[in-house]
Protein backbone atom coordinates (compact mmCIF):
# COMPACT_ATOMS: atom_id res chain seq x y z
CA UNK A 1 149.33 52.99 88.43
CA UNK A 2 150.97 55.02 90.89
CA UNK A 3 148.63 57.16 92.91
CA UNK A 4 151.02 60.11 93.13
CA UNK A 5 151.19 62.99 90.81
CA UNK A 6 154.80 62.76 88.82
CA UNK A 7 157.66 64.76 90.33
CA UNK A 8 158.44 67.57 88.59
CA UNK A 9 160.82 69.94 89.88
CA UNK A 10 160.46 73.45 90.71
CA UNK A 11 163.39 76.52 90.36
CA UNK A 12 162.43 79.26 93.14
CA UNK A 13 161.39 82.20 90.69
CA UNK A 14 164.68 84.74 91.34
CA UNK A 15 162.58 88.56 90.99
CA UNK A 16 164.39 90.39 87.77
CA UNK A 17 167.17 92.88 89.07
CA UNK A 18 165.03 95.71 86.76
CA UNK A 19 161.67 94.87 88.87
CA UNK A 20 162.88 95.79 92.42
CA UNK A 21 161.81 99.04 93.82
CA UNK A 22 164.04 102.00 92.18
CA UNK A 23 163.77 104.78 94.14
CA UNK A 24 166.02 107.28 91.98
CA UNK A 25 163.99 106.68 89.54
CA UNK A 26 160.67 107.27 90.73
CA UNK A 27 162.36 110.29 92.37
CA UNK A 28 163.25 111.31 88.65
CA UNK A 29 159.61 110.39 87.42
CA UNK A 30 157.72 112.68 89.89
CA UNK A 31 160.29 115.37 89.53
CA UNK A 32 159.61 115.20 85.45
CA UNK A 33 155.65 114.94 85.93
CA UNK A 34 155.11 118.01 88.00
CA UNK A 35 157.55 119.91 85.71
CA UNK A 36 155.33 118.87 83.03
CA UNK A 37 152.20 119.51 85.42
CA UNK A 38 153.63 123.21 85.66
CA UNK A 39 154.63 123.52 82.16
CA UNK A 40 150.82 123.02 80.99
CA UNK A 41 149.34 125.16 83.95
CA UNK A 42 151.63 128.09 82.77
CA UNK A 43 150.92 127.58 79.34
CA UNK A 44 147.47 129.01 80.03
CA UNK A 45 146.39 132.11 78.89
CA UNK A 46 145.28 133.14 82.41
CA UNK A 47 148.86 132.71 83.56
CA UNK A 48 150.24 135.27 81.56
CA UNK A 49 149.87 138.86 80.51
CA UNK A 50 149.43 139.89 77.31
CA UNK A 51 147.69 138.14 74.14
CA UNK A 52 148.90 134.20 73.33
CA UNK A 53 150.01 134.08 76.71
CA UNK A 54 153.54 131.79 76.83
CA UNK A 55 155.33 130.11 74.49
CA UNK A 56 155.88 126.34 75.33
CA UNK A 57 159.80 127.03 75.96
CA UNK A 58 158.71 130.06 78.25
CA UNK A 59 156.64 127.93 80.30
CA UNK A 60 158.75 124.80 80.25
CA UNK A 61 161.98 127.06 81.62
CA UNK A 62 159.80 128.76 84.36
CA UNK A 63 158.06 125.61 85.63
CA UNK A 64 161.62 124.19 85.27
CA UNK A 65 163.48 126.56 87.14
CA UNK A 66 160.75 126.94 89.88
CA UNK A 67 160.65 123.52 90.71
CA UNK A 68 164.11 122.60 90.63
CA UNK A 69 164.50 126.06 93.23
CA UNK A 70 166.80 127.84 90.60
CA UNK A 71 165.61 130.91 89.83
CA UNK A 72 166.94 131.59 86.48
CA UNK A 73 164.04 133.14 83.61
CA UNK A 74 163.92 134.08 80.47
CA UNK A 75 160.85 136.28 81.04
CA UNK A 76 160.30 139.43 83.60
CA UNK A 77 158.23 137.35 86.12
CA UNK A 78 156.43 140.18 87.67
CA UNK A 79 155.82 141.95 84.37
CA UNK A 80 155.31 139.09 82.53
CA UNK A 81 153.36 136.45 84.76
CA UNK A 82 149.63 137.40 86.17
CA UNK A 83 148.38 136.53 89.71
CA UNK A 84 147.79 132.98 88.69
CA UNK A 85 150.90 132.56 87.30
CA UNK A 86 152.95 133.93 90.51
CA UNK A 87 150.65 131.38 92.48
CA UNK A 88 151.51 128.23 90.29
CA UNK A 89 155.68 129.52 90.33
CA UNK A 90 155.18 129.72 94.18
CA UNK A 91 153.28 126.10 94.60
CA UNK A 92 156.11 124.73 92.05
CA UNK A 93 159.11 126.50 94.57
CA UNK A 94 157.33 124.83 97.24
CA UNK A 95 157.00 121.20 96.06
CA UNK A 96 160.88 121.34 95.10
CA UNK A 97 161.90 122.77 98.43
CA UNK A 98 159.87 119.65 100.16
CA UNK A 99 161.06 117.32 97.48
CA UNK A 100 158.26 116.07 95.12
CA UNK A 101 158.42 112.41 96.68
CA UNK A 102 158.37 114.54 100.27
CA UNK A 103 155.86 116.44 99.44
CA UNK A 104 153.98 112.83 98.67
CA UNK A 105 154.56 111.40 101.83
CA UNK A 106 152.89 114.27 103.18
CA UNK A 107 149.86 113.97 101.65
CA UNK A 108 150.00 110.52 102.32
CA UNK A 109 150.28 110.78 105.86
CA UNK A 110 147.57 113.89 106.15
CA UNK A 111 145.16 111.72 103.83
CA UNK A 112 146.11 107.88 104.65
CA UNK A 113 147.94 108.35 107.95
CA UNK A 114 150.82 105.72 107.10
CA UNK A 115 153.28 105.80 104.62
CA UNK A 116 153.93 102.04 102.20
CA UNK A 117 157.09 100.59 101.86
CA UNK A 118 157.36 102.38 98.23
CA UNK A 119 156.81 105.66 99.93
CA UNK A 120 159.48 104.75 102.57
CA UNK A 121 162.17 104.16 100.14
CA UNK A 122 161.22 107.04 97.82
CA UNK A 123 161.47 110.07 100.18
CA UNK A 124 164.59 108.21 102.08
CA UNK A 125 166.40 108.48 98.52
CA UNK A 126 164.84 111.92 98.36
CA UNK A 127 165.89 113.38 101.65
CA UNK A 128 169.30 110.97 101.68
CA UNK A 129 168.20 109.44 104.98
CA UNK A 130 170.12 106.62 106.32
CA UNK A 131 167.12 104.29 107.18
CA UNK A 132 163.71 103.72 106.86
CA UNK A 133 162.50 103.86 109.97
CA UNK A 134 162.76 107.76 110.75
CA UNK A 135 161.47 108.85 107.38
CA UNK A 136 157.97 109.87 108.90
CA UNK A 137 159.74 111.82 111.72
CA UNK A 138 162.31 113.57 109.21
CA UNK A 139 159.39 114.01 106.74
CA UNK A 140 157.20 115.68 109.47
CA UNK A 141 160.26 117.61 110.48
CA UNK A 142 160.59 119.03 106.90
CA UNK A 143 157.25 120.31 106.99
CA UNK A 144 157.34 121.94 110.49
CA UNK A 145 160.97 123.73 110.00
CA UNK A 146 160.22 125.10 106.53
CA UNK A 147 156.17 126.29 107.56
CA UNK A 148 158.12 127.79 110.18
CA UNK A 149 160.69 129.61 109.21
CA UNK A 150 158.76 130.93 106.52
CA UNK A 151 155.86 132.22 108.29
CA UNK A 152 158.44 134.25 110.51
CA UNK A 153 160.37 135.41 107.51
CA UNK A 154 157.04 135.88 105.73
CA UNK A 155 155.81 138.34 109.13
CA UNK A 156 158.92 140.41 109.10
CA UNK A 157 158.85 141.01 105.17
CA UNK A 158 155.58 141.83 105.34
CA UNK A 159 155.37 144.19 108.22
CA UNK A 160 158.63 145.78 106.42
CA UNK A 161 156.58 146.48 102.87
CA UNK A 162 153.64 147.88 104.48
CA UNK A 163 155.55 149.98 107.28
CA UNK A 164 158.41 151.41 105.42
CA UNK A 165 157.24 151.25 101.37
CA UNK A 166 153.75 151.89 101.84
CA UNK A 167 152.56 148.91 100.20
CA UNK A 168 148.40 147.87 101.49
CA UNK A 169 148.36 145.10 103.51
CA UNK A 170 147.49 142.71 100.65
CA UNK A 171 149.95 143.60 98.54
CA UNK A 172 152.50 143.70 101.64
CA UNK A 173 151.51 139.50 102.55
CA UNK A 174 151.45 138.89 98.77
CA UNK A 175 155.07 140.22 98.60
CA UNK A 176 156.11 139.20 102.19
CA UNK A 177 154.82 135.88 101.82
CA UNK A 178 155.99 135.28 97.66
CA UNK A 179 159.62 136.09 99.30
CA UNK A 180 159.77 134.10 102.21
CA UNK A 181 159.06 130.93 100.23
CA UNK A 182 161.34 132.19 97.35
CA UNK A 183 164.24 132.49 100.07
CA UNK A 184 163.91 129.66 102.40
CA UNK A 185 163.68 127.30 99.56
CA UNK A 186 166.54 128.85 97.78
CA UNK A 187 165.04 129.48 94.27
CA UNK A 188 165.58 133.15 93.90
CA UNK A 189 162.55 133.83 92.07
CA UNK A 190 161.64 137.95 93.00
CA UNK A 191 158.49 139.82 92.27
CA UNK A 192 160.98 142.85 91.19
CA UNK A 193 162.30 143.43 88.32
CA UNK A 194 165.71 144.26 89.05
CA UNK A 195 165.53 141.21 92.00
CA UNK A 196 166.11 143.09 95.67
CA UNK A 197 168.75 145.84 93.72
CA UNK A 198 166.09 148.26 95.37
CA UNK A 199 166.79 147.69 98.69
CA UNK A 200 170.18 147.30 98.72
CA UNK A 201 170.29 149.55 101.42
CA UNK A 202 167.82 148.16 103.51
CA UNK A 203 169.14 145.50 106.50
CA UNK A 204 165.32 144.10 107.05
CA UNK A 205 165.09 142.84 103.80
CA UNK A 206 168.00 141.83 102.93
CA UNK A 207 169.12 139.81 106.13
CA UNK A 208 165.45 138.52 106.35
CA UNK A 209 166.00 137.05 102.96
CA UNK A 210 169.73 135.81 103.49
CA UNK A 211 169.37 134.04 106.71
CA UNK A 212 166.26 132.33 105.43
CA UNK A 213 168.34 131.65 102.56
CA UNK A 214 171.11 130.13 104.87
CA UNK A 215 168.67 128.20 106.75
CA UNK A 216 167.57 126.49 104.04
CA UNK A 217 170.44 125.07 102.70
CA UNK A 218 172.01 123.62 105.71
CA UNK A 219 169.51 120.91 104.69
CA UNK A 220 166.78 119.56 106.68
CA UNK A 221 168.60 116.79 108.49
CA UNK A 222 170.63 119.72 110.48
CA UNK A 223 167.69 121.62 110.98
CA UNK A 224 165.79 118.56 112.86
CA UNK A 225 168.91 117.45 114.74
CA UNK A 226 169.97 121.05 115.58
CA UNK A 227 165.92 120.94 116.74
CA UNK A 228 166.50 118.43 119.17
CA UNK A 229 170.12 119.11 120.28
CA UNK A 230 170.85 122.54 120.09
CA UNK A 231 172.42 122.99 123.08
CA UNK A 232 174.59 119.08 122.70
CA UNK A 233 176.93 119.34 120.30
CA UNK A 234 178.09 115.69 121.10
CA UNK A 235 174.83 114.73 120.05
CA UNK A 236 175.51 115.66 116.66
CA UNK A 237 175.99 113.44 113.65
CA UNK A 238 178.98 114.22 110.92
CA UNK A 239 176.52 115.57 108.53
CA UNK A 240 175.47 118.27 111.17
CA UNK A 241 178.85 118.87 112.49
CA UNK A 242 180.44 119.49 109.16
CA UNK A 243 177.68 121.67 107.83
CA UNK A 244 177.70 123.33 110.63
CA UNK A 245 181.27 124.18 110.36
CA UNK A 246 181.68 125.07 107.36
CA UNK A 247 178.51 127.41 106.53
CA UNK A 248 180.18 130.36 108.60
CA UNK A 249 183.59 129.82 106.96
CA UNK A 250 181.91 129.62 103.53
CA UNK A 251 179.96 133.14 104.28
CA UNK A 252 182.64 134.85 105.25
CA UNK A 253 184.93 133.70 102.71
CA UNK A 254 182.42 134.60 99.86
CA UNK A 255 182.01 137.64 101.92
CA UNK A 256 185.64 139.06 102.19
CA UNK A 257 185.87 137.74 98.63
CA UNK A 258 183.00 140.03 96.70
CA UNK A 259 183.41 142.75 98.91
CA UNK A 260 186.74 143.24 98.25
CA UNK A 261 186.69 142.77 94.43
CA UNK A 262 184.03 145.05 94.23
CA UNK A 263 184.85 147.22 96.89
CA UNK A 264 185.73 150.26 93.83
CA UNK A 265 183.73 149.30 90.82
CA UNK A 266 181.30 152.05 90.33
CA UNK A 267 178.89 149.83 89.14
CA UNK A 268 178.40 147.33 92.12
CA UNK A 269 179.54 148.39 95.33
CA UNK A 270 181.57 151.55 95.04
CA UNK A 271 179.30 153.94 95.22
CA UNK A 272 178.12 152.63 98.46
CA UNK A 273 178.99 154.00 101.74
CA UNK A 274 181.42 150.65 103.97
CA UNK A 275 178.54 149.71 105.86
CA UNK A 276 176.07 149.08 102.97
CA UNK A 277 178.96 147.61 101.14
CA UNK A 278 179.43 145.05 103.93
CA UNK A 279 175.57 144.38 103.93
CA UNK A 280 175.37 143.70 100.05
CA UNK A 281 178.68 141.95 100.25
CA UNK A 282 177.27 139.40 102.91
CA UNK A 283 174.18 139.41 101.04
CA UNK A 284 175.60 138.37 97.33
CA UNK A 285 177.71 135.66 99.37
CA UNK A 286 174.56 134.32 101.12
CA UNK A 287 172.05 134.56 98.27
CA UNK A 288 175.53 132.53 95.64
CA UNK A 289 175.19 129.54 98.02
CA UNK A 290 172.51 128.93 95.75
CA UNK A 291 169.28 131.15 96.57
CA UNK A 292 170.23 133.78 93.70
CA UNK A 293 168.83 137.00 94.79
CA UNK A 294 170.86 139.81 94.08
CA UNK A 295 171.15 143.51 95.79
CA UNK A 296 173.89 144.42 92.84
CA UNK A 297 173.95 144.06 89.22
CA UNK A 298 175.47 140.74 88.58
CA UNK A 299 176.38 141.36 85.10
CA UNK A 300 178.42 144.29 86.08
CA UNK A 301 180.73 142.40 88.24
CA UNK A 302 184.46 141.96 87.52
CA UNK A 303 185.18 138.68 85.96
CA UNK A 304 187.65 137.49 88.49
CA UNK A 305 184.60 137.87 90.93
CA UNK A 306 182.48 135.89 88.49
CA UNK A 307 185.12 132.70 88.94
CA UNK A 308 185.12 133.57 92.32
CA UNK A 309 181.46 132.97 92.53
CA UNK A 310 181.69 130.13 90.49
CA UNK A 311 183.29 128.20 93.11
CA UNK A 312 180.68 129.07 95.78
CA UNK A 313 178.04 128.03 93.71
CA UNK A 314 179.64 124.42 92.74
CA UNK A 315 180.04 124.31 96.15
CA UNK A 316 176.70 124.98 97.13
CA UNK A 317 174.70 124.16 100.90
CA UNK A 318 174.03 121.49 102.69
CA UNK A 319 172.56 117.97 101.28
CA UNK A 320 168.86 116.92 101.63
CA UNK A 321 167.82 120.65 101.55
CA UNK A 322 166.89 123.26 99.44
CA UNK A 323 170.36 123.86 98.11
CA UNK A 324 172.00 122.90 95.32
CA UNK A 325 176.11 122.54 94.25
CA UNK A 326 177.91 119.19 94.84
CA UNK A 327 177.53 120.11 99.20
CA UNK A 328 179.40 121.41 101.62
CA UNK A 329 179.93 117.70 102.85
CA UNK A 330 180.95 116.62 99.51
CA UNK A 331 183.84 119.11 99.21
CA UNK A 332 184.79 118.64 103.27
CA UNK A 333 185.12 114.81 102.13
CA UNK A 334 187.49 115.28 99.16
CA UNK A 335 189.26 117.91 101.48
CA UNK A 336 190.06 115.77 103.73
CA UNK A 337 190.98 112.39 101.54
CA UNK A 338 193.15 115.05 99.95
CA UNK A 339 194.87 115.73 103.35
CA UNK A 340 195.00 112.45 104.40
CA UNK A 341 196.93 111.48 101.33
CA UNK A 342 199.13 113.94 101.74
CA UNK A 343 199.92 113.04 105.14
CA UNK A 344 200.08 109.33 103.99
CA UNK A 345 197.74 108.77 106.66
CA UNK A 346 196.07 105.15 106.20
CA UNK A 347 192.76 105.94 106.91
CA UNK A 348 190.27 109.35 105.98
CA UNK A 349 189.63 111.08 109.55
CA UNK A 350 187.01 113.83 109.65
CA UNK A 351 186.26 115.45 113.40
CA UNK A 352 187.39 112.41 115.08
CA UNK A 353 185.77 109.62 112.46
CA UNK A 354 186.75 107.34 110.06
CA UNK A 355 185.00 107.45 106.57
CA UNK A 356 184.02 104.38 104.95
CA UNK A 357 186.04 103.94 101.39
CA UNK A 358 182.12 103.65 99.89
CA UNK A 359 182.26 107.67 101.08
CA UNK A 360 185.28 108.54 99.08
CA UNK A 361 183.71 107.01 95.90
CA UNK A 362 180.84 108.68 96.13
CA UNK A 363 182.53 111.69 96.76
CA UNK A 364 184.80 111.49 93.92
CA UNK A 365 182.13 110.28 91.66
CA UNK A 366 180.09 113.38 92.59
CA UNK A 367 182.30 115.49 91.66
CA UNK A 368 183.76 113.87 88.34
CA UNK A 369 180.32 113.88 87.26
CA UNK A 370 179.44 117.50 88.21
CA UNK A 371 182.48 118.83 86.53
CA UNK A 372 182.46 116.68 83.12
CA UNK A 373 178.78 118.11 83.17
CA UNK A 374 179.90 121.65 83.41
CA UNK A 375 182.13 121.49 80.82
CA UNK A 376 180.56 119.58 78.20
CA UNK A 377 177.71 121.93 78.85
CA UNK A 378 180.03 125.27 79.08
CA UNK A 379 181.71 123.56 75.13
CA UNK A 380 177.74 123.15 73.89
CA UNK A 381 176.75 126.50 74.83
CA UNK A 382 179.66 128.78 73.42
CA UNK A 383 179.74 126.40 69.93
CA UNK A 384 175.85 127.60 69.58
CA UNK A 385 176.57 131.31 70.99
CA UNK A 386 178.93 134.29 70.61
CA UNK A 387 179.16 134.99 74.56
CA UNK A 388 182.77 134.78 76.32
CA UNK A 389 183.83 131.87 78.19
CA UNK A 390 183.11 133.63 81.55
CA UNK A 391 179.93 134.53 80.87
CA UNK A 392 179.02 130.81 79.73
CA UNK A 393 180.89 129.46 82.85
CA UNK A 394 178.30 131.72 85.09
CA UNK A 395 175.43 130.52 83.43
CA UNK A 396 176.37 126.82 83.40
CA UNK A 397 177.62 126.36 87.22
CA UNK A 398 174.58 128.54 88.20
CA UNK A 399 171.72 126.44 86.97
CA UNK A 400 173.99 123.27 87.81
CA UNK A 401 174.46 124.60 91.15
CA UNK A 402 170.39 125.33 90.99
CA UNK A 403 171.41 129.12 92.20
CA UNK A 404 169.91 131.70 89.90
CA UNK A 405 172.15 134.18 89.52
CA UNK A 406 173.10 135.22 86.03
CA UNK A 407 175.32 138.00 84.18
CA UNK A 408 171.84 138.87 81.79
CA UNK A 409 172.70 136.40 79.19
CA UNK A 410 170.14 133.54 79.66
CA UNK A 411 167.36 135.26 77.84
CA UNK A 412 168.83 135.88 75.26
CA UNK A 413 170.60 132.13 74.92
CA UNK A 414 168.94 129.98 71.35
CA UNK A 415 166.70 127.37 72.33
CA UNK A 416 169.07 124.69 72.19
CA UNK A 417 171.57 126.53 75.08
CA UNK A 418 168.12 127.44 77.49
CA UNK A 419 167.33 123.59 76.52
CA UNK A 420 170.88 122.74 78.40
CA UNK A 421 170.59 125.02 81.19
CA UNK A 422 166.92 123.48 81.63
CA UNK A 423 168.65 119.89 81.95
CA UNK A 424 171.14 121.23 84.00
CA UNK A 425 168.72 122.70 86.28
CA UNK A 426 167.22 119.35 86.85
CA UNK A 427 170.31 117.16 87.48
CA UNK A 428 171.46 119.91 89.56
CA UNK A 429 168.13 119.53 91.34
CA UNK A 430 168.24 115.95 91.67
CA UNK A 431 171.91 115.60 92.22
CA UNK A 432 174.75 113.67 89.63
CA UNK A 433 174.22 110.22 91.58
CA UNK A 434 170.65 110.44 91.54
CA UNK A 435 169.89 111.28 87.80
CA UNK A 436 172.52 108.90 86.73
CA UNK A 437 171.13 105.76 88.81
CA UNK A 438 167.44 106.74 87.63
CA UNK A 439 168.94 107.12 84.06
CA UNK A 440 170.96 103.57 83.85
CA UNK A 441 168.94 100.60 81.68
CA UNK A 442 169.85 98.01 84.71
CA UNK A 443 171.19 97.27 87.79
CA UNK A 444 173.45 93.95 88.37
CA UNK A 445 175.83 93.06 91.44
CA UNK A 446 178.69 91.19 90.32
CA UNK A 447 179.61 88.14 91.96
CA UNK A 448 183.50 87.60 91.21
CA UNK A 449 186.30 90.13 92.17
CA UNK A 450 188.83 90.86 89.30
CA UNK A 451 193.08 90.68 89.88
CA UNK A 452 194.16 93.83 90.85
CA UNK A 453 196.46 96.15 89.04
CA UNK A 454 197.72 99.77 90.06
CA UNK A 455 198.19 102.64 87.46
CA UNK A 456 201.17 105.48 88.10
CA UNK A 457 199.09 108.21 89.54
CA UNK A 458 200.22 111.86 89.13
């Protein structure tokens, strides 16, 4: 009898493709818990006024649209929200500036002091960081450029309420500081009733609340590299130069744009004297990027304005930010595979660089997605409502775009239209690529190429 055990062979144990680490989708998860988190904590009576308090759909939209930084309601929030309510829409603006999984790392690194490899990969998805290894620093960076510019945003505001509109102190910090977070994260959300039409002719406010706005959604990448290289612009990555670039040409495009259109409609800006006309113009093309405060009635704008807009706010800001749209680098991308194409150049060159053909899918697949969205959304909302085309457009690419801004219509929208807008709002949020990899049943990598084959093409 032999004294050894029988051979039996052993197959190395492969791990399942569906039980690696998916950071999209744990990004979706914790982006659909506190939404949920902030639906409940709304739905109680002390959050709003009146007897009942809010409906579920009330509460779902608001904790919706505060998280995801958008800024569209279907209730007055000062009128309709108490103290408690205003404090959980604020907390909610705040977690989805920082990024729910960013926000996490925080608190693990205050509480624990080290982040886990789960952590790593979640707020690198979250923040689009190109590594593990400098997530704590960009995480840490986050936090430090947003308490920042806030708390300077939140001093001027508030010195401005209590000095020039006789507000008491509290009420001044309350409103100072409700603002500041509202702008810098680019959700819009006012404690006015008409927004900031009331002080459309005051330049504190209004630039205070635009270039926190602007800030914001360069994305926090460019904030921490303009940090630590101001002053070397060959320092720089793509990302930073690009955004960099185009944020200026963007403003003053969108600027020259709605002032002009508006310059004589009685209802907007021609009533104004130039100067305030310039201010609000600048302002409405600031806050379109995707903030969504507005110094002038949107709804009484001139359609052709309204598509104007629309194209500002599918553009949107910069990526891993507070902003929304497809981003500035997305467009600059397809701008310039356009351009090289035409050119029949054999390579995509942007400021000296060659992009990767990985960029211009991604790219391209951003942008397919975002507009297929749009419309199939824009179809499903006018087929359950009896509101024109551009009105419908507004309201789609606006809570796509995560900006706010609305002609008056979302209110009044059936539940099954604020039900889109509310999904919209969170892909927006999340971003097409993001929501679609947390959304697919399974991941496989195929290991064969196919024969290629060309198409005619245009």
């Amino acid at each position: 009898m032999s004294q050894f055990p029988p051979y039996r062979r052993t197959v190395p144990r492969v791990p399942s493709p569906d039980r690696r680490p998916r950071p999209a989708r744990t990004v979706f998860l914790g982006f659909a818990l506190v939404a949920l988190l902030g639906t409940a904590l709304l739905l109680h009576p002390a959050a709003a006024r009146g007897p009942g308090g809010a409906t579920v759909m009330e509460a779902l939209f608001t904790a919706v649209s505060s998280l995801c930084v958008t800024g569209l309601i279907v209730v007055d929030t000062p009128v309709f929200w108490t103290g408690f309510g205003h404090l959980v829409i604020l907390a909610l603006i705040q977690i989805g500036g920082f990024g729910v999984m960013t926000f996490a790392s925080v608190v693990g690194i205050t509480v624990i002091r080290r982040l886990s490899l789960r952590s790593k990969l979640t707020a690198a998805a979250e923040v689009k960081s190109f590594g593990i290894a400098d997530v704590r620093a960009l995480v840490l960076g986050v936090v430090r450029w947003s308490l920042a510019i806030e708390a300077v945003a939140a001093l001027i505001l508030t010195l401005r309420f209590a000095l020039a509109y006789g507000e008491a102190w509290p009420s001044a910090l309350r409103l100072g500081g409700f603002h500041a977070v509202s702008a810098f994260n680019n959700a819009g959300f006012a404690l006015f009733s008409d927004s900031l039409m009331s002080f459309s002719d005051d330049p504190v406010i209004l630039l205070t609340c635009s270039i926190a706005t602007i800030l914001g959604g360069m994305g926090f990448p460019v904030l921490v590299q303009l940090g630590r290289h101001l002053g070397t612009p060959r320092l720089w990555s793509m990302n930073t130069r690009i955004v960099v670039a185009a944020t200026p040409l963007l403003l003053a495009a969108g600027t020259l744009y709605i002032t002009a259109l508006e310059w004589s409609n009685p209802a907007t800006l021609g009533d104004m004297p130039w100067h305030q006309r310039l201010l609000n113009g600048f302002a409405m093309s600031a806050q379109t990027r995707t903030a969504g405060f507005n110094s002038i009635d949107t709804s009484a704008m001139d359609p052709a304005t309204w598509l104007g807009m629309d194209l500002l706010m599918f553009i949107g800001g910069g990526p891993a930010g507070t902003a929304g749209g497809i981003k500035v680098t997305t467009f600059a991308v397809v701008f310039f595979l356009m351009l090289g194409e035409l050119r029949g150049a054999g390579a995509v060159t942007v400021l000296g660089k060659r992009l990767s053909r990985a960029v211009h899918r991604q790219a391209i697949t951003v942008i397919a997605l975002a507009v297929g969205l749009i419309a199939v959304s824009t179809i499903t909302i006018m087929l359950r409502t009896d509101f024109s085309l551009d009105q419908v457009l507004f309201e789609v690419v606006s809570a796509f775009g995560t900006v706010g801004l609305s002609t008056g219509i979302t209110a009044d929208l059936p539940t099954s239209a604020q039900l889109v807008i509310i999904v919209l709002m969170f892909i927006g949020r999340l971003g097409p690529i993001t929501a679609a990899a947390a959304l697919a049943l399974r991941r496989r990598t195929l290991l064969y190429d196919l024969p290629k084959e060309r198409p005619i093409i245009g």
